[in-house]
Protein backbone atom coordinates (compact mmCIF):
# COMPACT_ATOMS: atom_id res chain seq x y z
CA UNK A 1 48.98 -62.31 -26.90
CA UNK A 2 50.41 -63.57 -23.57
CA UNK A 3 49.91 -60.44 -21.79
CA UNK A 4 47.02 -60.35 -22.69
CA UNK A 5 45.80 -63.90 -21.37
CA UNK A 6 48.30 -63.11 -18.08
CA UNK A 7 45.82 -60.07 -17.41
CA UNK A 8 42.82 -61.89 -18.36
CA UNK A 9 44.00 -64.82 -15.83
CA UNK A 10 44.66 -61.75 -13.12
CA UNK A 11 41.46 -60.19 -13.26
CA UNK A 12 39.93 -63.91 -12.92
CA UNK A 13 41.83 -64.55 -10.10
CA UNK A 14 40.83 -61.16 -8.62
CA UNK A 15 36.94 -61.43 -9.00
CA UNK A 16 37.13 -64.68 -7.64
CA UNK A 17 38.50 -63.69 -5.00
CA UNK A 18 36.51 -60.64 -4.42
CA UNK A 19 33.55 -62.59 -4.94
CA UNK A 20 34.77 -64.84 -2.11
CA UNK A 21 35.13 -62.29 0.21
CA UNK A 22 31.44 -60.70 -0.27
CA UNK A 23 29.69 -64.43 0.39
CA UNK A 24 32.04 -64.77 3.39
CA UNK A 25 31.08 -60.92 4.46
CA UNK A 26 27.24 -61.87 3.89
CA UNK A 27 27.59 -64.88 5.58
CA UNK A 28 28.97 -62.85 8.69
CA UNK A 29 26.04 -60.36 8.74
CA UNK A 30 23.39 -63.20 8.32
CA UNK A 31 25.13 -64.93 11.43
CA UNK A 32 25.14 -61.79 13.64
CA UNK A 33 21.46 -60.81 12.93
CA UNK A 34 22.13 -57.88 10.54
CA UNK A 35 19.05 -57.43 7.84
CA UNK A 36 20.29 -58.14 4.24
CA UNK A 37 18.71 -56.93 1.21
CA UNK A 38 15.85 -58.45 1.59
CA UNK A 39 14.72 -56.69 4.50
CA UNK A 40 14.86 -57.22 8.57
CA UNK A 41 15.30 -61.56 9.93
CA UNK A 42 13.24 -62.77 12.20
CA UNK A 43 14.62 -61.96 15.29
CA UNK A 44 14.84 -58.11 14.42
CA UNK A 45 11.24 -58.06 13.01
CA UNK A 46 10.08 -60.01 16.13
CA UNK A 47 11.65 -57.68 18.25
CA UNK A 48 10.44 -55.28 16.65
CA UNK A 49 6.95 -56.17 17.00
CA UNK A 50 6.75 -56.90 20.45
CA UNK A 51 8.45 -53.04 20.72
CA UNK A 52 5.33 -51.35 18.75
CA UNK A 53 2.65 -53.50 20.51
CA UNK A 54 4.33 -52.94 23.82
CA UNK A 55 4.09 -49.01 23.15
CA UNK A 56 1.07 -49.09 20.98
CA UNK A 57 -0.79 -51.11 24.03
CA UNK A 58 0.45 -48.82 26.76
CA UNK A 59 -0.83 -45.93 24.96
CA UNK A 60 -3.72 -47.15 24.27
CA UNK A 61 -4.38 -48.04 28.07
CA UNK A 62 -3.11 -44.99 28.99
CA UNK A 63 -4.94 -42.58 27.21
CA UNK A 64 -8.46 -44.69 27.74
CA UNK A 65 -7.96 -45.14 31.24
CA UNK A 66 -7.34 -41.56 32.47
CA UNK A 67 -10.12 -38.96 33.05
CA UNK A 68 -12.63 -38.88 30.00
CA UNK A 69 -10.89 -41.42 28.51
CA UNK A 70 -13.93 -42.60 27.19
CA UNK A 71 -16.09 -39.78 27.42
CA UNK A 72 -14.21 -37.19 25.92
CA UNK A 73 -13.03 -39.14 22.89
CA UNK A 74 -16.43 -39.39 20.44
CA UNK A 75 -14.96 -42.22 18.74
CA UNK A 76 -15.28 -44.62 21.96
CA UNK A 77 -17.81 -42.64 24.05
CA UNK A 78 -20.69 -45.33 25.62
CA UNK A 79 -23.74 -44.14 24.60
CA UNK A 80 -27.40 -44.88 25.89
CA UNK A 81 -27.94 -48.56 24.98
CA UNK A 82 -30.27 -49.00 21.94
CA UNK A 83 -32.74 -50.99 23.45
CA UNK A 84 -33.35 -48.56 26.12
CA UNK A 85 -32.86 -45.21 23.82
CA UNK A 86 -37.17 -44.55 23.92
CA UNK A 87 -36.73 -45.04 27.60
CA UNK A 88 -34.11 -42.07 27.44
CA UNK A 89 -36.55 -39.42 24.80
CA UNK A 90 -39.44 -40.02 27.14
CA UNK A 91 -36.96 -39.21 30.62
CA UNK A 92 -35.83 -36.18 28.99
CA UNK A 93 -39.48 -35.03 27.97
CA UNK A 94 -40.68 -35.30 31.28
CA UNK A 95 -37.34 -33.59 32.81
CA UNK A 96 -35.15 -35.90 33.64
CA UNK A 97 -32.62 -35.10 31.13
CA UNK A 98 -29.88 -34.40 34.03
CA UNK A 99 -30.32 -37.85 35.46
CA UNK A 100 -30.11 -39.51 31.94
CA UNK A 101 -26.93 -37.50 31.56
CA UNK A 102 -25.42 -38.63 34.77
CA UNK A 103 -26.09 -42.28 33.09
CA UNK A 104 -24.11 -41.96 30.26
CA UNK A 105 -21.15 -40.57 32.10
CA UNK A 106 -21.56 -43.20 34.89
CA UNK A 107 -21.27 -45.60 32.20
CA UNK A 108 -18.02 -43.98 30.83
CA UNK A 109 -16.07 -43.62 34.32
CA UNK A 110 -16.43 -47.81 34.67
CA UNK A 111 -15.01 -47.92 31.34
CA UNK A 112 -12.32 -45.83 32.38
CA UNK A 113 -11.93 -47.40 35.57
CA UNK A 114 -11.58 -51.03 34.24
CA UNK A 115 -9.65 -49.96 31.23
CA UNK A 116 -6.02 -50.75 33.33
CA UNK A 117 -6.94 -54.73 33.60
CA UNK A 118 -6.16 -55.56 29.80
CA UNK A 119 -3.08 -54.40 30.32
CA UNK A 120 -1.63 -58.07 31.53
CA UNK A 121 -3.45 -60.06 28.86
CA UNK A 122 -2.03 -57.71 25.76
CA UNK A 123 1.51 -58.35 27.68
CA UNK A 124 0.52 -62.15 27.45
CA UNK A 125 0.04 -61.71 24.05
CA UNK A 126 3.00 -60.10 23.26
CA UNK A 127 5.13 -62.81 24.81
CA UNK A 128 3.83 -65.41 22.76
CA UNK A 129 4.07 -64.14 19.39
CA UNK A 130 5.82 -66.56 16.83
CA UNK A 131 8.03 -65.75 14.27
CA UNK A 132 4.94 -67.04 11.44
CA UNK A 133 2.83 -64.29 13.66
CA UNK A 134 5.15 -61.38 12.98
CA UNK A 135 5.60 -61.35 9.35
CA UNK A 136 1.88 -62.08 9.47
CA UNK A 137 1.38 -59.10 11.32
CA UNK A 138 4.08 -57.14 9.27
CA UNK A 139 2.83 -57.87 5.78
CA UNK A 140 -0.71 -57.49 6.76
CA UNK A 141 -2.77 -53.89 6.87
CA UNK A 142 -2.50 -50.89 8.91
CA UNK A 143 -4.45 -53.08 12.26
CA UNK A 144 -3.19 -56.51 11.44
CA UNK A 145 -1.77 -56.22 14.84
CA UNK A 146 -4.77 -55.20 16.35
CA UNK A 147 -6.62 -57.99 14.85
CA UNK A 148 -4.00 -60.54 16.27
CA UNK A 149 -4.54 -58.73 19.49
CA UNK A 150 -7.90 -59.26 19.30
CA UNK A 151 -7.80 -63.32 18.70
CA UNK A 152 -5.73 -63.56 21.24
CA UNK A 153 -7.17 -61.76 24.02
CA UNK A 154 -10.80 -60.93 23.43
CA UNK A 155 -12.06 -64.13 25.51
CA UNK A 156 -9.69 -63.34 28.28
CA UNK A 157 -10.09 -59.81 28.37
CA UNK A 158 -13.84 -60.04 28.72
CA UNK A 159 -13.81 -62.86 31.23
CA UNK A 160 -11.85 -60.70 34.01
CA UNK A 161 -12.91 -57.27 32.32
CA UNK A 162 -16.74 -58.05 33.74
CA UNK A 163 -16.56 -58.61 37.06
CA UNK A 164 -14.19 -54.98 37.54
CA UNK A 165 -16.66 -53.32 35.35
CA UNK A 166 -19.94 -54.54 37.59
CA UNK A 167 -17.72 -53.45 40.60
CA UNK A 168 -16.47 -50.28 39.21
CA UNK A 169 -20.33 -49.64 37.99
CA UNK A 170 -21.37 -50.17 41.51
CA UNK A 171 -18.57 -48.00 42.63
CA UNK A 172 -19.26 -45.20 40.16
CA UNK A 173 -23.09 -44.87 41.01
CA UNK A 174 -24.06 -46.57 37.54
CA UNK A 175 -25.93 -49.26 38.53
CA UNK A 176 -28.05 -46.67 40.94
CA UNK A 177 -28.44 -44.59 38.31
CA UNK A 178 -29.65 -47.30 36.14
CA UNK A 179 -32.55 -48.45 38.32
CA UNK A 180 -33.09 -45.13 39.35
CA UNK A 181 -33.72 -43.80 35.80
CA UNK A 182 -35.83 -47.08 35.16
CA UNK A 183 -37.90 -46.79 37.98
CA UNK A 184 -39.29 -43.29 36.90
CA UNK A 185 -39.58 -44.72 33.40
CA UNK A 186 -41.78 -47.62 35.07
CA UNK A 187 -43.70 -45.32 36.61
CA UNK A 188 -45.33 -43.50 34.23
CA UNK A 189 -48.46 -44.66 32.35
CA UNK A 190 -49.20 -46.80 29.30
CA UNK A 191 -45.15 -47.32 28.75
CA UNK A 192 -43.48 -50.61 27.88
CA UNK A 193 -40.89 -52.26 30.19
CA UNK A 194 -37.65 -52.42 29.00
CA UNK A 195 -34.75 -53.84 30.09
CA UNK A 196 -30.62 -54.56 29.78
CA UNK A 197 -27.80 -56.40 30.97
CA UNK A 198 -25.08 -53.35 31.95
CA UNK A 199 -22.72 -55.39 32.78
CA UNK A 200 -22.80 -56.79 29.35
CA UNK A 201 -22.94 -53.94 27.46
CA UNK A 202 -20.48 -51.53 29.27
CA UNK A 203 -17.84 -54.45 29.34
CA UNK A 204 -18.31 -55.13 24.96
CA UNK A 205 -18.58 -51.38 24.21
CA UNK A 206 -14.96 -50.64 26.51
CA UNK A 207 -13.46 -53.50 24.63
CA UNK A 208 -14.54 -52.06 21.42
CA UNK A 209 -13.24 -48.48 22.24
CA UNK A 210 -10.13 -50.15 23.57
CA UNK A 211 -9.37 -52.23 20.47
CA UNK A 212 -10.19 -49.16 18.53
CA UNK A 213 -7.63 -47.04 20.58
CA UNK A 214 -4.77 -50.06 19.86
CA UNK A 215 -5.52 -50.03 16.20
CA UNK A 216 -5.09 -46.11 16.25
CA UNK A 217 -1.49 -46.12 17.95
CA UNK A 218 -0.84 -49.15 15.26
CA UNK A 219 -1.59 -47.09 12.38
CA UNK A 220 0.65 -43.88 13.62
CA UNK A 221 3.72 -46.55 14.01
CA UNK A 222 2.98 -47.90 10.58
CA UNK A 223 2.28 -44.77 8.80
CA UNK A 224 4.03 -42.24 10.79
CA UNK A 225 7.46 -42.01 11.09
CA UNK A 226 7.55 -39.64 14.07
CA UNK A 227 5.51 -42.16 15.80
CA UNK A 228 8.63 -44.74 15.80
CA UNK A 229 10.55 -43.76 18.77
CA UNK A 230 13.27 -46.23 18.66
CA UNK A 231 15.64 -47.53 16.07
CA UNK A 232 14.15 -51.04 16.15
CA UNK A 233 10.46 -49.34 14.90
CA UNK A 234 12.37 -47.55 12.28
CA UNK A 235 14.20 -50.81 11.08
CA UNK A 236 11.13 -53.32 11.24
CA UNK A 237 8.72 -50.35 9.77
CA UNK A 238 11.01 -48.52 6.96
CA UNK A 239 9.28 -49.41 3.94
């Protein structure tokens, strides 16, 4: 009987002890930044963060910015503005589909050309993002970061992105192109005039394709794990 309450004392003593030891170990890791159980702190998933929008954003830039960024990618290609799509049918009917052509692509090389200038806002962006922002971002869908992106740089963006895209347009040959291709429109009989703000349009629709571009990198980092390149994306992005 009193061995057996000496071991029962013994193995009380010991899982106190050892019980002791894990707080004081868990307490450790917690001060030093280490995730625990429940998944990465806030510093890590932070860091984390501004890692895949860094990489998502510069890839996104990258790839929209370079030769037929635009253009060759169907997804974010500008097309012939809808109001001025009839004035396209009858330019090709008469035989001007090389100059309507020319257009479109015009319209795709500013794009591609003023692309580069988000660049500073999304690293504005990135800077600023709050601790209530990242688990926002990390517990949202596949483009919650996107969508933050979007909130807090579409005004911005479009502000500066303009005047580069009128100059780039001028630069490029679209504007000429543009009055060009509505002159022999206006010249022909019994047609309606028709007519669009560019700058507008090609400065919305190369936001759009960009945005869509930054969502796609998001989704590979989320969804693909051979799309997180560091050890930080693997931490903050292991489900």
């Amino acid at each position: 009987m009193k061995k057996s309450c000496i071991a029962s004392l013994s193995l009380a003593v010991l899982l106190s002890v050892s019980l002791a030891h894990a707080g004081l170990l868990d307490n450790l890791m917690k001060g030093v930044g280490v995730p625990s159980e429940q998944g990465p702190d806030d510093s890590t998933i932070v860091s984390g963060l501004k890692e895949a929008l860094s990489i998502g954003t510069d890839n996104a830039v990258k790839n929209v910015s370079r030769m037929d960024g635009y253009f060759g990618n169907e997804m974010i290609k500008i097309l012939m503005p809808e109001k001025i799509q009839k004035v396209a049918e009858v330019l090709r009917k008469v035989g001007y589909q090389k100059e309507v052509d020319d257009f479109v692509l015009s319209m795709n090389r500013a794009a591609e050309k003023a692309a580069p200038m988000a660049t500073s806002y999304f690293v504005g962006a990135i800077k600023e993002m709050s601790f209530a922002d990242a688990r926002k971002i990390l517990n949202g869908g596949d483009t919650a970061a996107t969508k933050f992106f979007k909130r807090k740089t579409s005004d911005k963006i479009a502000a500066s992105f303009k005047p580069v895209v009128s100059s780039s347009m001028n630069e490029v040959g679209v504007t000429k192109k543009y009055k060009d291709m509505m002159a022999r429109y206006d010249s022909l009989p019994f047609v309606d005039k028709e007519s669009i703000d560019l700058d507008n349009y090609v400065t919305n629709k190369a936001m759009d394709g960009l945005f869509y571009m930054v969502g796609e990198e998001e989704k590979k980092i989320r969804t693909d794990p051979a799309a997180r390149v560091t050890d930080l994306l693997k931490t903050v992005f292991a489900k």
